[in-house]
Protein backbone atom coordinates (compact mmCIF):
# COMPACT_ATOMS: atom_id res chain seq x y z
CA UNK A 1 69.58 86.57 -19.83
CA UNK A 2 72.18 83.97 -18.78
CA UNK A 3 71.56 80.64 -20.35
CA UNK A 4 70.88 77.75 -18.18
CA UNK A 5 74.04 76.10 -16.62
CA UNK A 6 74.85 72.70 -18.34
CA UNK A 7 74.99 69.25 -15.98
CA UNK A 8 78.91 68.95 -15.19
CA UNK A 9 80.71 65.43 -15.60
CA UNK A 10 84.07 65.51 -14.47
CA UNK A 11 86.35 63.66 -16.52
CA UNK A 12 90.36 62.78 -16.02
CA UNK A 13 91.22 65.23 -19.12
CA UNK A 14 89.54 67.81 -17.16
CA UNK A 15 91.27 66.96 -14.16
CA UNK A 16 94.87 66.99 -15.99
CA UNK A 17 93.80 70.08 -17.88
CA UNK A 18 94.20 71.93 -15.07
CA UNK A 19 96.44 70.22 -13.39
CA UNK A 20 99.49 70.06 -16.05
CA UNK A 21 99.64 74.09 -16.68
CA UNK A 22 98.86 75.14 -13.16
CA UNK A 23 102.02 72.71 -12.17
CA UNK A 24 104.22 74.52 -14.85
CA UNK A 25 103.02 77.58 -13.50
CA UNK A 26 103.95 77.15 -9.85
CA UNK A 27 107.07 75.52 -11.26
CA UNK A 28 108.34 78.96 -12.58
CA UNK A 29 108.45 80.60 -9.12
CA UNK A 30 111.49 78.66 -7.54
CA UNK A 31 113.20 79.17 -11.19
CA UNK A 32 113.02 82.67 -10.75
CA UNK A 33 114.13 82.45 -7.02
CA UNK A 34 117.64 80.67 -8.22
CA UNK A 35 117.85 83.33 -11.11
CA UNK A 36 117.72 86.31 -8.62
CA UNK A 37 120.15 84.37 -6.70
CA UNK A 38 122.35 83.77 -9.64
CA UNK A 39 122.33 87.35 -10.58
CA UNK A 40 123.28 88.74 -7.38
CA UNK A 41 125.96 86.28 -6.45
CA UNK A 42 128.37 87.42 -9.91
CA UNK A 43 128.66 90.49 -7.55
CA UNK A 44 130.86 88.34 -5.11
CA UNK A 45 129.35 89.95 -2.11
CA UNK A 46 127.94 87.27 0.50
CA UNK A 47 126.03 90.07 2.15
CA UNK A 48 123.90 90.65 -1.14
CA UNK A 49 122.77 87.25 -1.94
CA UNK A 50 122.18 87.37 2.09
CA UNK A 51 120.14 90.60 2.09
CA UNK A 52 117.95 89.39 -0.78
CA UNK A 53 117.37 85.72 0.89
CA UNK A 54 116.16 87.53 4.20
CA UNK A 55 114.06 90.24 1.62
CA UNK A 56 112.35 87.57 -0.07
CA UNK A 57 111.64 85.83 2.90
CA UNK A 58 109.83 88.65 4.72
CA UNK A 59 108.49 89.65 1.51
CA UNK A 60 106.71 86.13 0.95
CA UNK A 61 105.56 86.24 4.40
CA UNK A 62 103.67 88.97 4.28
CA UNK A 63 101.69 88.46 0.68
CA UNK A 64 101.03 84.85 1.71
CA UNK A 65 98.63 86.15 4.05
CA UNK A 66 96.96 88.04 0.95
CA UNK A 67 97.18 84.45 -1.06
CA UNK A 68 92.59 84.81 -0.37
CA UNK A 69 93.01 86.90 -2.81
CA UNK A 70 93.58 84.40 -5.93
CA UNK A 71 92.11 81.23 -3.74
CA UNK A 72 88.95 83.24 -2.76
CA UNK A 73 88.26 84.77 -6.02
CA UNK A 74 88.60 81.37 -7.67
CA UNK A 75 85.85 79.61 -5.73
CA UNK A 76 83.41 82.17 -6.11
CA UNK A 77 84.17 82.89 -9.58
CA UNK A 78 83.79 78.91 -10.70
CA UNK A 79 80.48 78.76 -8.55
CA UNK A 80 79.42 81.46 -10.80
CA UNK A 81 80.55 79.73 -13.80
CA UNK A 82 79.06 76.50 -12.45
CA UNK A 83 75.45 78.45 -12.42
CA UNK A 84 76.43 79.84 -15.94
CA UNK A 85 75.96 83.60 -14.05
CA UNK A 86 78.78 85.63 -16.31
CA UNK A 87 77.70 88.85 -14.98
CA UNK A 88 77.65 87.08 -11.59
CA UNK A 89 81.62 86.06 -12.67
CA UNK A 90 82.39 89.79 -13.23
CA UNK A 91 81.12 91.39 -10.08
CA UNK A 92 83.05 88.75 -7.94
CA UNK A 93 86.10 90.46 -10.27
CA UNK A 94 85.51 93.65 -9.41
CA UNK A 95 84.80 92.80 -6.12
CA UNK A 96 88.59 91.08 -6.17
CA UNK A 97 90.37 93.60 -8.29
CA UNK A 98 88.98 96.65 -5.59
CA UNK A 99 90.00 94.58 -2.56
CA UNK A 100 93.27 93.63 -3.81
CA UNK A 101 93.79 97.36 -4.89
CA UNK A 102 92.77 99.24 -1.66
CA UNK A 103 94.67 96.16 0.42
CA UNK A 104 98.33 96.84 -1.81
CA UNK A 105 97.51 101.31 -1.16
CA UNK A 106 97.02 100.58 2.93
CA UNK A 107 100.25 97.95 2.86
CA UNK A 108 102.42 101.08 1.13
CA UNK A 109 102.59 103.53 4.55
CA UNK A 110 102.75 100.32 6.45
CA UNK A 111 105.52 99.05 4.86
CA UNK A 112 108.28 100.22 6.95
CA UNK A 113 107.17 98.89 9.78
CA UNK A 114 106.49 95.41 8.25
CA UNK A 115 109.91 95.49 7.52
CA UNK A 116 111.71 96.27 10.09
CA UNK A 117 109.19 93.91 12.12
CA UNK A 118 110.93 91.13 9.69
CA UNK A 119 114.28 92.27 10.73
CA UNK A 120 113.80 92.26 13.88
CA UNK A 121 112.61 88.51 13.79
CA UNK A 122 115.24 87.35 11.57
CA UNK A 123 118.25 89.71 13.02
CA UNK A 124 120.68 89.20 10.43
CA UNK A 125 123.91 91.40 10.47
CA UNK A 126 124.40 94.90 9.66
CA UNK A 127 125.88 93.96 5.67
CA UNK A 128 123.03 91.54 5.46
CA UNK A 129 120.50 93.79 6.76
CA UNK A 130 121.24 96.89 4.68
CA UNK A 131 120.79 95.06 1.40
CA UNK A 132 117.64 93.25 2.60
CA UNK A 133 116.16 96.68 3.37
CA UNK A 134 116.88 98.46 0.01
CA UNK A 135 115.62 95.51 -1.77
CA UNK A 136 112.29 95.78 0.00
CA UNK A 137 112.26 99.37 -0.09
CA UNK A 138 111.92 98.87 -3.55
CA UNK A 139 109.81 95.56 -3.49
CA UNK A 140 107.10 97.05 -1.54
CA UNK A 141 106.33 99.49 -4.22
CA UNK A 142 104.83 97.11 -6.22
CA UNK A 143 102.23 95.81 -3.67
CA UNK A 144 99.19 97.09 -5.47
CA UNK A 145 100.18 95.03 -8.77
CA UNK A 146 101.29 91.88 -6.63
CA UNK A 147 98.36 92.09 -5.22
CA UNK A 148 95.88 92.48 -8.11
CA UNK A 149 98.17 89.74 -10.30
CA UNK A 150 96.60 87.11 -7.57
CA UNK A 151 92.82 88.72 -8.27
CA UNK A 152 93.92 87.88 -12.03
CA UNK A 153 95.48 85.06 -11.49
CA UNK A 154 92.16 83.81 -9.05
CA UNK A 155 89.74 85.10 -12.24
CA UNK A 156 91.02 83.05 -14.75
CA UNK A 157 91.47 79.87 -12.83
CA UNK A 158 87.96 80.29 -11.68
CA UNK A 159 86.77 80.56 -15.03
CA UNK A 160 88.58 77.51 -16.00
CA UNK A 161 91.17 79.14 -18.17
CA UNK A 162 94.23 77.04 -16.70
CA UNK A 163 96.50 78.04 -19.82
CA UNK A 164 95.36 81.63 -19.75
CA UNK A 165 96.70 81.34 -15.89
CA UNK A 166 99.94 79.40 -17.18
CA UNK A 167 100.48 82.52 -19.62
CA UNK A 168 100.17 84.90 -16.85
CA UNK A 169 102.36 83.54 -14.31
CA UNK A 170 104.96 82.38 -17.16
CA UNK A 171 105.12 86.38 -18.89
CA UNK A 172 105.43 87.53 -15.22
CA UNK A 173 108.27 85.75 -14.32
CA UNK A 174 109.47 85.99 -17.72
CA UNK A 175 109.44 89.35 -17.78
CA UNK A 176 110.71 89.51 -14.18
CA UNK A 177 113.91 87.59 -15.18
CA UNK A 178 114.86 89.72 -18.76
CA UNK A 179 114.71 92.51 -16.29
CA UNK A 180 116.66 91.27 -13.81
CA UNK A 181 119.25 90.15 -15.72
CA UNK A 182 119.42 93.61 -17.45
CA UNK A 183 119.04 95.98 -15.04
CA UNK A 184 121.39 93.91 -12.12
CA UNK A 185 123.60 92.48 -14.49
CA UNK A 186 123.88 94.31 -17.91
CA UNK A 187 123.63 97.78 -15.96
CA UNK A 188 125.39 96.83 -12.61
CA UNK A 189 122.53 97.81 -10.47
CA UNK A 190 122.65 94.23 -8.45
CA UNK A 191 120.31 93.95 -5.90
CA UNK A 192 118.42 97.29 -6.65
CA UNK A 193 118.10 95.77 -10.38
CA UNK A 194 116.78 92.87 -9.03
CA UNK A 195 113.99 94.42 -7.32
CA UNK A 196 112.91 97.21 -9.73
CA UNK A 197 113.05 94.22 -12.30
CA UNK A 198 110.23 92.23 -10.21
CA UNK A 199 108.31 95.33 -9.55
CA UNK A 200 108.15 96.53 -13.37
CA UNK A 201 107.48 93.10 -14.67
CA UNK A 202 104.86 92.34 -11.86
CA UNK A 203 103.24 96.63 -12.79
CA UNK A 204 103.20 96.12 -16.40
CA UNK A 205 101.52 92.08 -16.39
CA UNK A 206 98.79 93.67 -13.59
CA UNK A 207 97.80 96.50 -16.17
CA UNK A 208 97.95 94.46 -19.50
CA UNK A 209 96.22 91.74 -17.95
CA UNK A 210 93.45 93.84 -16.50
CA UNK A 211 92.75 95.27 -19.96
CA UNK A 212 93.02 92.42 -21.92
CA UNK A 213 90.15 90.61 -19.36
CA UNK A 214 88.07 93.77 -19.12
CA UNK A 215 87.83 94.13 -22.95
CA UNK A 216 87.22 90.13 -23.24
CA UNK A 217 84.17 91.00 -20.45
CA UNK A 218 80.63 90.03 -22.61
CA UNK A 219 79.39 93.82 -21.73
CA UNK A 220 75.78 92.84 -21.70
CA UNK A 221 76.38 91.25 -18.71
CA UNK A 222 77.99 93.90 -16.99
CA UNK A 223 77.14 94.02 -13.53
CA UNK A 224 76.30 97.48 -11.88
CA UNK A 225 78.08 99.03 -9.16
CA UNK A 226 75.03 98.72 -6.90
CA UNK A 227 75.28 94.84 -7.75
CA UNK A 228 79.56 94.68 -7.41
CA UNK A 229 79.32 96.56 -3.49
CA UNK A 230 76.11 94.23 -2.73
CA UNK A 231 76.22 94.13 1.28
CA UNK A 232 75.88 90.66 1.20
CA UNK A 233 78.04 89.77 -1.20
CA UNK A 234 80.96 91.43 0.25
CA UNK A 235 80.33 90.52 4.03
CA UNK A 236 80.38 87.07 2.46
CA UNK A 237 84.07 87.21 0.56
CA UNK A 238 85.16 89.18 3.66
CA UNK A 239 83.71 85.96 5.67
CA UNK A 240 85.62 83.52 3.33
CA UNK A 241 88.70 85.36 2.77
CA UNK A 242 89.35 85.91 6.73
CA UNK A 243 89.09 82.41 7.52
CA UNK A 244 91.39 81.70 4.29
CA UNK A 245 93.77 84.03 5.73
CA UNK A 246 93.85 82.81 9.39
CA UNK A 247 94.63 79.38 7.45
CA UNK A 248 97.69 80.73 5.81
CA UNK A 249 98.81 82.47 9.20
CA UNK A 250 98.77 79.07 10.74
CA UNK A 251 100.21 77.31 7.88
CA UNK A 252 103.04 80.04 8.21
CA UNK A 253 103.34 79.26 12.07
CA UNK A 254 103.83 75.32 11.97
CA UNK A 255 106.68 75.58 9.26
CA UNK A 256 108.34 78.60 11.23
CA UNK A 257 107.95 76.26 14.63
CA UNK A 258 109.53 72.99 12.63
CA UNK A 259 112.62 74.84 11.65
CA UNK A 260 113.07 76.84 15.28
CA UNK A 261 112.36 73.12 16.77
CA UNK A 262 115.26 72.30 14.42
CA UNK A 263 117.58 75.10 15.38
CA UNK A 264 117.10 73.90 19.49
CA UNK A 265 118.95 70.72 17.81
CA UNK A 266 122.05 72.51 16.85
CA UNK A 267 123.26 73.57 13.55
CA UNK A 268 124.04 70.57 11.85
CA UNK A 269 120.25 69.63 12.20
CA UNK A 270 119.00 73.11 11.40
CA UNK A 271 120.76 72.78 8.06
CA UNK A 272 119.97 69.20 7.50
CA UNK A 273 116.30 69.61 7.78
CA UNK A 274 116.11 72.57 5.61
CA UNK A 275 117.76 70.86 3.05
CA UNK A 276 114.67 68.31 3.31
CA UNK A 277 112.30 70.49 4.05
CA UNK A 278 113.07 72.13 0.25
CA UNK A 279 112.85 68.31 -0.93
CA UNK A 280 108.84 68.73 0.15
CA UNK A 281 108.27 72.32 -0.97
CA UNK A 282 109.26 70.73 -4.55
CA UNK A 283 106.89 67.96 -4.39
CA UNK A 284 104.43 70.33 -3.07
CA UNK A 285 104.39 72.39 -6.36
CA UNK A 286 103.13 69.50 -8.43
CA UNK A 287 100.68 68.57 -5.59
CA UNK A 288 99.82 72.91 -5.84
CA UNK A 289 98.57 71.55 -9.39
CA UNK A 290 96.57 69.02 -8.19
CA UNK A 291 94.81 71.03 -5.83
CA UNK A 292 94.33 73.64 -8.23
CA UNK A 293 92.29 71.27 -9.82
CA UNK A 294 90.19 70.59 -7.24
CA UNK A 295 89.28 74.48 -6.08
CA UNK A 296 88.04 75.18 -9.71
CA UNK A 297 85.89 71.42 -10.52
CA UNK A 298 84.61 71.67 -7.03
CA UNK A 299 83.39 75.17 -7.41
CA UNK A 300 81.66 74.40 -10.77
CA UNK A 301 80.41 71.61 -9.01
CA UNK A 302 78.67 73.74 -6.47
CA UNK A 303 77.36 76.41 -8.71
CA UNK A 304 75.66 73.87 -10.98
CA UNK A 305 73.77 72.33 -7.45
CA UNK A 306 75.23 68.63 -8.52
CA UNK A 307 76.85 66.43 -5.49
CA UNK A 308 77.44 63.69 -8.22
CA UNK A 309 80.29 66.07 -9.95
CA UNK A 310 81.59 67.33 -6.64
CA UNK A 311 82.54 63.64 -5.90
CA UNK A 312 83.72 62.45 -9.01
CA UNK A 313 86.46 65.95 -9.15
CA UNK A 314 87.04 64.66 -5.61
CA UNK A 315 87.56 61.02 -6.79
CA UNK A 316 89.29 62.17 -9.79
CA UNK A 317 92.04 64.30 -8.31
CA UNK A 318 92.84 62.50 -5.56
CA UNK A 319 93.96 59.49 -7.72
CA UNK A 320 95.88 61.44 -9.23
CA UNK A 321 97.50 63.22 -6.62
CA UNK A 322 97.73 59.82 -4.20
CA UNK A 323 99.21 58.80 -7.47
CA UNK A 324 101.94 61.73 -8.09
CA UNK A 325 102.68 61.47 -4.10
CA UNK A 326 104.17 57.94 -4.21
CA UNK A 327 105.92 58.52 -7.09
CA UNK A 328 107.44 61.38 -5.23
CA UNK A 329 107.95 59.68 -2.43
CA UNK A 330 109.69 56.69 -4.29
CA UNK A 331 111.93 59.09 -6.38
CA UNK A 332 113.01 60.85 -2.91
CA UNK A 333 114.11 57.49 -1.70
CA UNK A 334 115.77 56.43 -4.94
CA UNK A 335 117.59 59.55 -5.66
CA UNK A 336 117.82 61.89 -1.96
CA UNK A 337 121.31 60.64 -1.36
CA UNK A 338 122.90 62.36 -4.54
CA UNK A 339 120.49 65.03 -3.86
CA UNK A 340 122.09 65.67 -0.98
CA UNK A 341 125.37 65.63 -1.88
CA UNK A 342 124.92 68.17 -4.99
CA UNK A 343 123.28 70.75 -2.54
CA UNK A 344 126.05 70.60 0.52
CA UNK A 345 129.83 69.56 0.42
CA UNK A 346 129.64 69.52 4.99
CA UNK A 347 130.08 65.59 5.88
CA UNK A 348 128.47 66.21 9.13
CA UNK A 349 125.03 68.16 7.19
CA UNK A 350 124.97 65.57 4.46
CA UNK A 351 125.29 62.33 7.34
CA UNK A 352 122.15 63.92 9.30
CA UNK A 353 120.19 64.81 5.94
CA UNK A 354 120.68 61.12 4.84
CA UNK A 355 119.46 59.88 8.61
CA UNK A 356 116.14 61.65 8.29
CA UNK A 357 115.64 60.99 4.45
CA UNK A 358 113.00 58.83 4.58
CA UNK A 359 111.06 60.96 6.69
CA UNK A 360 111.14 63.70 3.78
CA UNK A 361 110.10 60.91 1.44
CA UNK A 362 106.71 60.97 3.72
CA UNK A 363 105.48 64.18 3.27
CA UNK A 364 104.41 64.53 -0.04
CA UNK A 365 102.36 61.13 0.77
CA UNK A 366 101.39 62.43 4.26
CA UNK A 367 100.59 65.83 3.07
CA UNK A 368 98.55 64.73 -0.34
CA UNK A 369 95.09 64.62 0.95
CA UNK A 370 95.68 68.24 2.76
CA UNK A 371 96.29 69.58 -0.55
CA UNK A 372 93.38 67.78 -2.25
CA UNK A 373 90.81 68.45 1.02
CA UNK A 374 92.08 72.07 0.81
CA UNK A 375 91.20 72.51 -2.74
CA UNK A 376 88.28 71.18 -2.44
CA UNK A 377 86.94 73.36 0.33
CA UNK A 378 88.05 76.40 -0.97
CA UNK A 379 86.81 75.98 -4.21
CA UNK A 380 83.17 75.39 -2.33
CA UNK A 381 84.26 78.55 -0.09
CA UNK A 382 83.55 76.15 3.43
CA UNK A 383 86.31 78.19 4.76
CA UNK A 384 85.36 77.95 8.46
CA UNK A 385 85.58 74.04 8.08
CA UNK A 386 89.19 74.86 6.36
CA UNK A 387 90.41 76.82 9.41
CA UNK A 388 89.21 75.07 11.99
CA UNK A 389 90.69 71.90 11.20
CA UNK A 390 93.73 73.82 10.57
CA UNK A 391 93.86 74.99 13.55
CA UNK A 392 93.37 71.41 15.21
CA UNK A 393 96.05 70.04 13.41
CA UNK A 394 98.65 73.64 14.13
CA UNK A 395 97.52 72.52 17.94
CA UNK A 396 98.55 68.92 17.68
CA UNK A 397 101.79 70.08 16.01
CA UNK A 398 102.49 72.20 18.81
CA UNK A 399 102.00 69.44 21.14
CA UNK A 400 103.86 66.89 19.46
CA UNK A 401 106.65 69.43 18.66
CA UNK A 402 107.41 69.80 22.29
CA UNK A 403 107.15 66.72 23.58
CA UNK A 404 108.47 64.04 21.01
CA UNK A 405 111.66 65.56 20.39
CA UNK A 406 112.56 65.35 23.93
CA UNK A 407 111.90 61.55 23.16
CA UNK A 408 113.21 60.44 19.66
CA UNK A 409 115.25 64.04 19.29
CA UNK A 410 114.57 65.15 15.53
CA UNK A 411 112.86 62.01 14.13
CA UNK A 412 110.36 63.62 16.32
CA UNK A 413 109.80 66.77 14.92
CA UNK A 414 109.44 65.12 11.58
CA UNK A 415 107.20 62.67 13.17
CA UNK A 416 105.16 66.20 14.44
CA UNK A 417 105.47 67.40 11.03
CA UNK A 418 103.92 64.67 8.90
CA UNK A 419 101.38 63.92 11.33
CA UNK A 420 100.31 67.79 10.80
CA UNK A 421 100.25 66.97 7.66
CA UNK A 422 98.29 64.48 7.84
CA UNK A 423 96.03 65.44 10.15
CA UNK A 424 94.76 68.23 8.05
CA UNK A 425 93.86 66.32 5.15
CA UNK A 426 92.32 63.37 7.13
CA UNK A 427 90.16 65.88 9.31
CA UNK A 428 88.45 67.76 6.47
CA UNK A 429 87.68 64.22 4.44
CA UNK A 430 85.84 63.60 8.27
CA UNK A 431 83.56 66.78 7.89
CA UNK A 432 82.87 66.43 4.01
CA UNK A 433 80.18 64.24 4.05
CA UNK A 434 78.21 66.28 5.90
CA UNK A 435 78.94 69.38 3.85
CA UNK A 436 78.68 67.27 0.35
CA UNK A 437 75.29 66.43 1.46
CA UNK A 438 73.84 69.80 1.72
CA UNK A 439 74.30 70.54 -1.82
């Protein structure tokens, strides 16, 4: 018999407890991005360092529409710990874990045609294109274990186990990196290395991991497979993670249409954007945290039935992330200049970067309560709230894409771009009451 689930008070510490490793954690994925990089350029070959940009690319393209995966198992899995229900906890594993396994098989004969899909979008040249294609030759091999890393990954976080998560993500990359470097490097194998190193590292983390949490399982609480394929239960994490998945389609679709908006500009704006653009995709780690936070108190806060504790996590970690988004926003303002400078030597790149500055410096604060909201409701699994008012604010985005710009030129498209922003967060904090009170 379970025992009874305690009453839940959210405190800061549990807030930051979450927050501080999950950051770290998110914080190792560009890292290994610039090692990769690194690694392939001492082969002097622009066409390699090319061909694994584009790889990448597609690559994270396609598994960010499997991202449900960690975000949906997380909600139902703290819900479950919320309600003190570990054999609950496990089936929504297994449920995760067989998903995530069947998902990564079906993606393996679809894989060439994914790819060359990608190609065909991006249409680099022929140099470029051959070495993005044997990189995710290789990549794609390993979609099973990417796959069931984010079920992992979604377990622990749900069971709030933030440094377990931290250990994961930090021995994948890890491992992903000593590989790398000694497979492309030490044995010459450059961009082949570089993608058998990510595909070992990511296949031997998946298998250790899944041992080491099925042999921590309490196996008195062991669900049965009758209880894991429950009807309802699965026509309700299909539910959730469709909608979740739509969402990250969407997200995928406004930052695609901000940087072909900035393209119709000319070059010198294309390149000037992206720089910023990376400026908010760094802020937006530590903001990941944040939200982080928020999908695991908010799910605990629904399993235990208390609308007291979902509003104090809600309180809780959006003063801390309003918080971390000025001070991002201030050290953007203080520092982007120099910034800019150490990441291009082009005069004409670095005067446009500098013009739209401040704009960048908006996002993070623009964008905060979109992170916070979105935690929030995915950790309480109301996805069809979360992509609905996604795809409200993807609408308005369109419309103000293609009409300001024509006005302002590209302070308009950043204008689109933080009201998007903006927009998302604002419109789920207009629903929530309504939702909170139903608990």
């Amino acid at each position: 018999m379970n025992m009874a689930a305690p009453k839940l008070e959210i405190t800061n510490r549990m807030v930051l407890g979450i927050a501080v490793p999950m950051t770290i954690a998110f914080l190792t994925v560009p890292l290994l991005g610039l090692v990769d990089t690194a690694i392939v350029g001492q082969f002097g070959q622009a066409a390699l360092i090319g061909g694994l940009a584009v790889g990448v690319v597609i690559f994270d393209i396609v598994f960010a529409t499997f991202n449900f995966l960690r975000t949906g198992t997380t909600g139902f899995v703290a819900q479950a710990l919320g309600r003190g229900n570990q054999r609950e906890q496990q089936a929504w594993f297994w449920r995760s874990i067989i998903t995530a396994t069947v998902i990564g098989i079906l993606i393996l004969p679809l894989s060439p045609i994914i790819r060359e899909l990608g190609l065909y979008w991006i249409n680099p040249e022929s140099g470029v294109r051959e070495a993005a294609t044997t990189y995710m030759v290789i990549r794609f091999l390993g979609a099973p274990f990417s796959l069931i890393n984010y079920a992992i990954l979604g377990m622990l976080l749900g069971q709030d186990r933030p440094m377990a998560s931290l250990g994961v993500q930090t021995l994948v990359n890890g491992l992903n990196i000593i590989l790398s470097v000694v497979l492309g490097l030490v044995l010459g194998w450059n961009i082949v290395g570089v993608a058998w190193g990510t595909v070992l590292a990511e296949a031997a983390v998946a298998i250790a991991s899944f041992i080491w949490l099925w042999r921590g399982f309490d196996q008195t609480q062991k669900p049965a497979w009758a209880e894991v394929l429950d009807r309802a239960s699965l026509l309700k994490m299909v539910s959730v993670n469709r909608d979740i998945m739509i969402r990250s389609f969407a997200l995928l679709i406004a930052l695609t249409l901000f940087t072909r908006l900035g393209a119709n500009m000319g070059t010198v704006t294309l390149a000037a954007n992206a720089i910023l653009l990376n400026f908010f995709f760094v802020s937006s780690y530590f903001l990941d945290g944040l939200a982080a936070a928020s999908e695991q108190l908010a799910g605990r806060a629904i399993g235990v039935g208390s609308r007291a504790a979902l509003w104090q996590a809600i309180r809780k970690s959006c003063g801390f992330g309003f918080a971390l988004s000025f001070l991002a926003a201030a050290l953007l303002l203080a520092f982007g200049d120099q910034m800019i400078d150490m990441m291009t030597t082009a005069e004409g790149v670095r005067e446009a970067a500098k013009t739209y500055l401040p704009w960048a410096a908006l996002t993070p604060v623009a964008g905060v309560l979109a992170f916070q909201m979105d935690g929030v409701f995915i950790g309480a699994t109301w996805s069809v709230d979360m992509r609905n008012m996604m795809l409200l604010s993807l609408l308005v985005f369109v419309v103000l894409g293609y009409t300001l710009p024509s006005i302002f030129g590209n302070h308009g498209i950043w204008v689109a771009l933080n009201a998007w922003l903006f927009l998302r967060g604002v419109s789920l904090l207009f629903v929530l009451p309504k939702r909170a009170s139903e608990i």
